[in-house]
PDB file of N, CA and C in Angstrom:
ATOM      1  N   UNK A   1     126.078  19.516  38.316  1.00  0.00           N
ATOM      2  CA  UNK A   1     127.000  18.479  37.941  1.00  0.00           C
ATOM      3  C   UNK A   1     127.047  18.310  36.427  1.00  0.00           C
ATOM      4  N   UNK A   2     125.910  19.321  35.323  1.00  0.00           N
ATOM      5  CA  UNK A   2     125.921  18.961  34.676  1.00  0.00           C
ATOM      6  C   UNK A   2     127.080  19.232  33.437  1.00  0.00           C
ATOM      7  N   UNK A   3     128.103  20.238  34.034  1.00  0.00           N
ATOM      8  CA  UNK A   3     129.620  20.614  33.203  1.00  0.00           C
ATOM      9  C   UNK A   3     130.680  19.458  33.822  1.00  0.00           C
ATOM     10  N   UNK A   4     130.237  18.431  34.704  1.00  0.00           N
ATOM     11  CA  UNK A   4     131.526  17.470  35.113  1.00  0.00           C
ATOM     12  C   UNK A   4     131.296  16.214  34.410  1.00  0.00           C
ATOM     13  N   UNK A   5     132.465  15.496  34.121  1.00  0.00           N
ATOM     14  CA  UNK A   5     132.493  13.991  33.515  1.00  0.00           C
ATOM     15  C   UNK A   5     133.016  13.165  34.397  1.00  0.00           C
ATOM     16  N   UNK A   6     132.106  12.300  34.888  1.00  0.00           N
ATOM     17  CA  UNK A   6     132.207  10.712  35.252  1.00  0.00           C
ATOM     18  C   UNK A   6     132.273   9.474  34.556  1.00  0.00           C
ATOM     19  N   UNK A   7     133.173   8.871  34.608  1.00  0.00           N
ATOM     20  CA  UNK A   7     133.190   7.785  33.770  1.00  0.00           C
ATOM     21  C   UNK A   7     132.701   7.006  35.091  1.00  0.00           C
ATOM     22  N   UNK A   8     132.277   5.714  34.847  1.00  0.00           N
ATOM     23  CA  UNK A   8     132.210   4.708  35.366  1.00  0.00           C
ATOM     24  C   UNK A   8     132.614   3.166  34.624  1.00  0.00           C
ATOM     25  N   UNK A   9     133.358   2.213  35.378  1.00  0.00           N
ATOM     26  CA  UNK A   9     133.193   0.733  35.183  1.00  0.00           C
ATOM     27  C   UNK A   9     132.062   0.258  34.709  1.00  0.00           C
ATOM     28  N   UNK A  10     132.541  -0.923  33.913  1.00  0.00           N
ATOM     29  CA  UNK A  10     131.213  -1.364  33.557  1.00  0.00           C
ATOM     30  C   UNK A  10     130.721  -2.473  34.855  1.00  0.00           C
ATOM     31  N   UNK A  11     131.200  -2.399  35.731  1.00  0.00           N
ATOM     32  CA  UNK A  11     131.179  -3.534  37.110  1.00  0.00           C
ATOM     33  C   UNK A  11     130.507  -1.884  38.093  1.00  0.00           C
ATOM     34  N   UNK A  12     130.714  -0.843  38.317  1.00  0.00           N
ATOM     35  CA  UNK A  12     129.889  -0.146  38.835  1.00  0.00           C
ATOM     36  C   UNK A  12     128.243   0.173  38.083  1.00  0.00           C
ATOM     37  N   UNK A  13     128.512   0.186  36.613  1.00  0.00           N
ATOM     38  CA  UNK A  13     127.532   0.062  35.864  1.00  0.00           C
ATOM     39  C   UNK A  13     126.293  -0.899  36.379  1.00  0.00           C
ATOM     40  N   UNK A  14     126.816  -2.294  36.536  1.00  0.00           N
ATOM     41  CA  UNK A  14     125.895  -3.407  36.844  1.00  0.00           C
ATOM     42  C   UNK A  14     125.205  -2.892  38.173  1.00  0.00           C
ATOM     43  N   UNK A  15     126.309  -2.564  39.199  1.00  0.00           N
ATOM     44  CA  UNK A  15     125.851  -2.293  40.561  1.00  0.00           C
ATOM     45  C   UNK A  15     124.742  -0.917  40.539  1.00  0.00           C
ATOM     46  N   UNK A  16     124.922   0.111  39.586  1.00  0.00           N
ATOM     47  CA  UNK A  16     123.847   1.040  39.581  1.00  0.00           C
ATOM     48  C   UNK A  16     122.388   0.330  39.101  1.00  0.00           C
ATOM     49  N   UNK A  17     122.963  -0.641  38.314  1.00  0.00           N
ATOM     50  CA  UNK A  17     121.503  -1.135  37.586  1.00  0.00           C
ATOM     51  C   UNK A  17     120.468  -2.001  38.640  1.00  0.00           C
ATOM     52  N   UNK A  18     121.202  -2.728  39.222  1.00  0.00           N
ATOM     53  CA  UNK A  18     121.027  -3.701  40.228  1.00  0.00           C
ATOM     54  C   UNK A  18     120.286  -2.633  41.391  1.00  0.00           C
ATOM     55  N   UNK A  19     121.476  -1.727  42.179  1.00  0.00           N
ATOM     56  CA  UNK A  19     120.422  -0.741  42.987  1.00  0.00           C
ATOM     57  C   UNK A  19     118.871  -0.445  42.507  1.00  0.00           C
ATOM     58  N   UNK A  20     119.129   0.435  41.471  1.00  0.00           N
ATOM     59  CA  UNK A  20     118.224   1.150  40.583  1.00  0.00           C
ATOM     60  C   UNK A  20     116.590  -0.071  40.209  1.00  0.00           C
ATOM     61  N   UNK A  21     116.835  -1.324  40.239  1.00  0.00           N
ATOM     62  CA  UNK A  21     115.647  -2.136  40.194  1.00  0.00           C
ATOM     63  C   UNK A  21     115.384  -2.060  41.507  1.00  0.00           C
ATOM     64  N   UNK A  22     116.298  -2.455  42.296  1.00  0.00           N
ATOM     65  CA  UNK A  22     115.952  -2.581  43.791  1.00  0.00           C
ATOM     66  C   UNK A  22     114.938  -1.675  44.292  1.00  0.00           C
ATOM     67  N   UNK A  23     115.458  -0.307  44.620  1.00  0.00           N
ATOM     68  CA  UNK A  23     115.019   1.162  44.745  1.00  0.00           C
ATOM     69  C   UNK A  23     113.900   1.425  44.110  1.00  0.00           C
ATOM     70  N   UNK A  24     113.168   0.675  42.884  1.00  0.00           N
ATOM     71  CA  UNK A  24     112.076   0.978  42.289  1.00  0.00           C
ATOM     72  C   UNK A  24     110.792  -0.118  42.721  1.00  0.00           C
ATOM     73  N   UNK A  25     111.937  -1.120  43.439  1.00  0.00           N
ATOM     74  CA  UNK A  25     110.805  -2.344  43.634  1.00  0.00           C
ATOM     75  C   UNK A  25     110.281  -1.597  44.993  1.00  0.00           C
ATOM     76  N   UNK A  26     111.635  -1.027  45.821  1.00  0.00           N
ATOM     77  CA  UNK A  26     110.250  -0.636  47.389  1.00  0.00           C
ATOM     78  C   UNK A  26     109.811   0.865  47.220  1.00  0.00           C
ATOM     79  N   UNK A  27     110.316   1.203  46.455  1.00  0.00           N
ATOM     80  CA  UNK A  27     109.225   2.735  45.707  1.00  0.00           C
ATOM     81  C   UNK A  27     109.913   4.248  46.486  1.00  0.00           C
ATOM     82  N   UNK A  28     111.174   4.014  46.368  1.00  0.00           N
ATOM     83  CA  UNK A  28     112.509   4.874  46.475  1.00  0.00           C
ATOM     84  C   UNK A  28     113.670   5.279  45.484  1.00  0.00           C
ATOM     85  N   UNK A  29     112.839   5.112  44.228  1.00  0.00           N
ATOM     86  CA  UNK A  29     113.753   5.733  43.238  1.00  0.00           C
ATOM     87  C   UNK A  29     114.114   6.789  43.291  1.00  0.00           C
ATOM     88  N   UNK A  30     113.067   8.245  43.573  1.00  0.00           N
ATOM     89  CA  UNK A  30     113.570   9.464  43.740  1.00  0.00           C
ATOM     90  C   UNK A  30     114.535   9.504  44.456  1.00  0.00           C
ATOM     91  N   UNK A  31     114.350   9.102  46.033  1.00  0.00           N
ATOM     92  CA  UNK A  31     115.150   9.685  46.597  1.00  0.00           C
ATOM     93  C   UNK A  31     116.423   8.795  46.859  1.00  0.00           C
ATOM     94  N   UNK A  32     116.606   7.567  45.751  1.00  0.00           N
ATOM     95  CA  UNK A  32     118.251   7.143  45.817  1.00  0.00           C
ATOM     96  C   UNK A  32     118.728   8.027  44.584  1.00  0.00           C
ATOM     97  N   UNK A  33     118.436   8.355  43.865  1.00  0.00           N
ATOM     98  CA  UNK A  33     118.779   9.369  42.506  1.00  0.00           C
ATOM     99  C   UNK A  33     119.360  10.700  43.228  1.00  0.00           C
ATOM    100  N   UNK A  34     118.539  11.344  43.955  1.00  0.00           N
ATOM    101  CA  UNK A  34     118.939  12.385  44.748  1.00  0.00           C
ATOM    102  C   UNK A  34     119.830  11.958  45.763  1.00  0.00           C
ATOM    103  N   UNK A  35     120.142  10.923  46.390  1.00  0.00           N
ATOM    104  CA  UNK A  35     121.515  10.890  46.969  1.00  0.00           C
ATOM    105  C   UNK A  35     122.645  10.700  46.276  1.00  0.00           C
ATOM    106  N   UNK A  36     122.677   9.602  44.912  1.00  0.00           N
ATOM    107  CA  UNK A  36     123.082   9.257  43.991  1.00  0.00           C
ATOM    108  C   UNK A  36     124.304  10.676  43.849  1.00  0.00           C
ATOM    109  N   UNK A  37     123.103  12.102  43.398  1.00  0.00           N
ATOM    110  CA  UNK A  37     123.647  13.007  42.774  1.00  0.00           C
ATOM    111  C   UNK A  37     124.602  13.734  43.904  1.00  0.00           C
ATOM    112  N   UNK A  38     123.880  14.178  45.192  1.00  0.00           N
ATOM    113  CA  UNK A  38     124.514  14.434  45.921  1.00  0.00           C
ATOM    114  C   UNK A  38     126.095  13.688  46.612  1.00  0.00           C
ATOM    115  N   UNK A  39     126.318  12.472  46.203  1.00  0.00           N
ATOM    116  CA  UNK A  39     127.336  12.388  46.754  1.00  0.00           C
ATOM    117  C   UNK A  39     128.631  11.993  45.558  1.00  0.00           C
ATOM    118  N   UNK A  40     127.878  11.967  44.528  1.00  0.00           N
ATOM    119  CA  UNK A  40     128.789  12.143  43.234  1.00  0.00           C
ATOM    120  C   UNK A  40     129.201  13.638  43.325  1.00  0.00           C
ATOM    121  N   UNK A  41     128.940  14.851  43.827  1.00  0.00           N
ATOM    122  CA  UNK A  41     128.924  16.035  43.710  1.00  0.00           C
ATOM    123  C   UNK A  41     130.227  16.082  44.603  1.00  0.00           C
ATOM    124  N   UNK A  42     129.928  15.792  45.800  1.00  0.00           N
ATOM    125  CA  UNK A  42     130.803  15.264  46.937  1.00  0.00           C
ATOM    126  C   UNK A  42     131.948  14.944  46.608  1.00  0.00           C
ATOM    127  N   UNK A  43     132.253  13.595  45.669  1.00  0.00           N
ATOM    128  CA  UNK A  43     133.539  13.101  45.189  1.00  0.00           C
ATOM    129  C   UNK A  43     134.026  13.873  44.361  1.00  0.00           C
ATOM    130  N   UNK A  44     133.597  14.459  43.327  1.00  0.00           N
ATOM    131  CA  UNK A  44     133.853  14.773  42.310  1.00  0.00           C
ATOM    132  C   UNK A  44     134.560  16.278  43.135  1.00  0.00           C
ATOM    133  N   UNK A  45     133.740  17.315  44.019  1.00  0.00           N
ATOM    134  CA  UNK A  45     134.714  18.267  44.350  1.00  0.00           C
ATOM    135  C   UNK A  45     135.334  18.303  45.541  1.00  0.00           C
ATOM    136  N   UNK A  46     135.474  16.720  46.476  1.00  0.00           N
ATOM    137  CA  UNK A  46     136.622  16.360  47.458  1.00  0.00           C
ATOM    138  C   UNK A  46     137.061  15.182  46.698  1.00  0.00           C
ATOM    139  N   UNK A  47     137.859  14.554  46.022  1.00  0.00           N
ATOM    140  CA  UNK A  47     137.977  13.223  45.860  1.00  0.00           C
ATOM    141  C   UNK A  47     138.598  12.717  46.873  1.00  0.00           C
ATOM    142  N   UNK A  48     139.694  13.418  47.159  1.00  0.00           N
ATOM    143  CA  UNK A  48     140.886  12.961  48.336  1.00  0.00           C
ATOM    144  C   UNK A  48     140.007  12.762  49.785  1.00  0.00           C
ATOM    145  N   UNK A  49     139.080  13.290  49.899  1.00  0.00           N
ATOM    146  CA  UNK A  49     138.275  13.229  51.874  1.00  0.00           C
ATOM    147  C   UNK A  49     137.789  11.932  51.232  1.00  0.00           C
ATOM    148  N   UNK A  50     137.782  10.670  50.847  1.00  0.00           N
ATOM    149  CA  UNK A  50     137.402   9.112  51.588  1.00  0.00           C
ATOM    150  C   UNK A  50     137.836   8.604  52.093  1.00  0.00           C
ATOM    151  N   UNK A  51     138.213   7.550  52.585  1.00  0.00           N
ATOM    152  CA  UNK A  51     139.065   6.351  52.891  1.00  0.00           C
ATOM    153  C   UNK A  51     139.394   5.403  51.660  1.00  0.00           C
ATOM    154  N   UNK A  52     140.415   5.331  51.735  1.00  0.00           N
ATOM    155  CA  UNK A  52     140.996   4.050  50.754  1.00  0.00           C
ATOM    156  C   UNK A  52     141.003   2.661  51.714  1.00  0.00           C
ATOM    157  N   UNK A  53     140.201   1.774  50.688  1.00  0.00           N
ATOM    158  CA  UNK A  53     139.980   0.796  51.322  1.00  0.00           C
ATOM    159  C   UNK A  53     140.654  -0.352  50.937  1.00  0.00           C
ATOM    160  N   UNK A  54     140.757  -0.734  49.695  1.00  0.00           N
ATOM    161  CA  UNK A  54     141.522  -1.779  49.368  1.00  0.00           C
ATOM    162  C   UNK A  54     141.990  -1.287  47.722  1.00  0.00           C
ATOM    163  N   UNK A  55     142.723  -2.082  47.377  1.00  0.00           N
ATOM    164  CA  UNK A  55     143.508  -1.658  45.769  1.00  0.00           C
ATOM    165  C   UNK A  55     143.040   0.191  45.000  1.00  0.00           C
ATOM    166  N   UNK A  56     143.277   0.849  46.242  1.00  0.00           N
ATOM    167  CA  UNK A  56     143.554   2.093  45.790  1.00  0.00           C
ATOM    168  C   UNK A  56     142.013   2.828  45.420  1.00  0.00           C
ATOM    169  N   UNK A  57     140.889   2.361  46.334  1.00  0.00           N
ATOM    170  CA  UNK A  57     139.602   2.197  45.739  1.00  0.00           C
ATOM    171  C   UNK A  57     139.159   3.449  47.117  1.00  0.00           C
ATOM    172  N   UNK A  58     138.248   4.303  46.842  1.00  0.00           N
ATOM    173  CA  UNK A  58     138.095   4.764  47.582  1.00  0.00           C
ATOM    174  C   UNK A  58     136.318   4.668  48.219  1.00  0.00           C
ATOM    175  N   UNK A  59     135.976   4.380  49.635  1.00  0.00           N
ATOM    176  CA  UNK A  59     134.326   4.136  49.467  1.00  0.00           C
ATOM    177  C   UNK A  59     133.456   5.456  50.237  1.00  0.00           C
ATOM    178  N   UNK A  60     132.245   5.839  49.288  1.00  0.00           N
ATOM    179  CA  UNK A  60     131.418   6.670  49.992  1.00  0.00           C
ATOM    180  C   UNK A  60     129.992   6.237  50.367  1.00  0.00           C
ATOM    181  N   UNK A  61     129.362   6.094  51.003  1.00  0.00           N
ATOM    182  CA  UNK A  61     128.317   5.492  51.275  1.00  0.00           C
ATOM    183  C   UNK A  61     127.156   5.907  50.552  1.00  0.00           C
ATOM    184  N   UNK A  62     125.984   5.280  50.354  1.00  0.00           N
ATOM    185  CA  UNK A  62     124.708   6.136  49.759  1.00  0.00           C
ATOM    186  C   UNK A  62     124.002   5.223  50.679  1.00  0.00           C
ATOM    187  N   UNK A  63     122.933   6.099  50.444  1.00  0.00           N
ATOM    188  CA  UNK A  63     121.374   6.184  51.244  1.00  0.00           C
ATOM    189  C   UNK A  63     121.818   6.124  52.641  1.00  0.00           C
TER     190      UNK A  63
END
């Protein structure tokens, strides 16, 4: 992933940060990072396979 560019919101920003304490408090950082990557990989080379859910937003699940 490391030749692709993701931008993100600064409102997805918060929500990574927010996970990312979470995930470290019950001692699952690795492996939300490694889903993290895996399903950014996912979007990035299907964007169109999600569902659009509301204002043109599309959702993929993690963990």
């Amino acid at each position: 992933m490391a030749d692709r560019h993701i931008e993100f919101s600064e409102e997805a920003r918060i929500e990574f940060y927010k996970a990312k304490c979470f995930m470290e408090f019950t001692g699952k950082e690795d492996e939300f990072w490694g889903d993290i990557e895996r399903q950014l990989n996912l979007i990035v080379d299907y964007p169109e396979a999600f569902q659009v859910r509301y204002k043109n937003i599309r959702i993929i699940p993690f963990l």
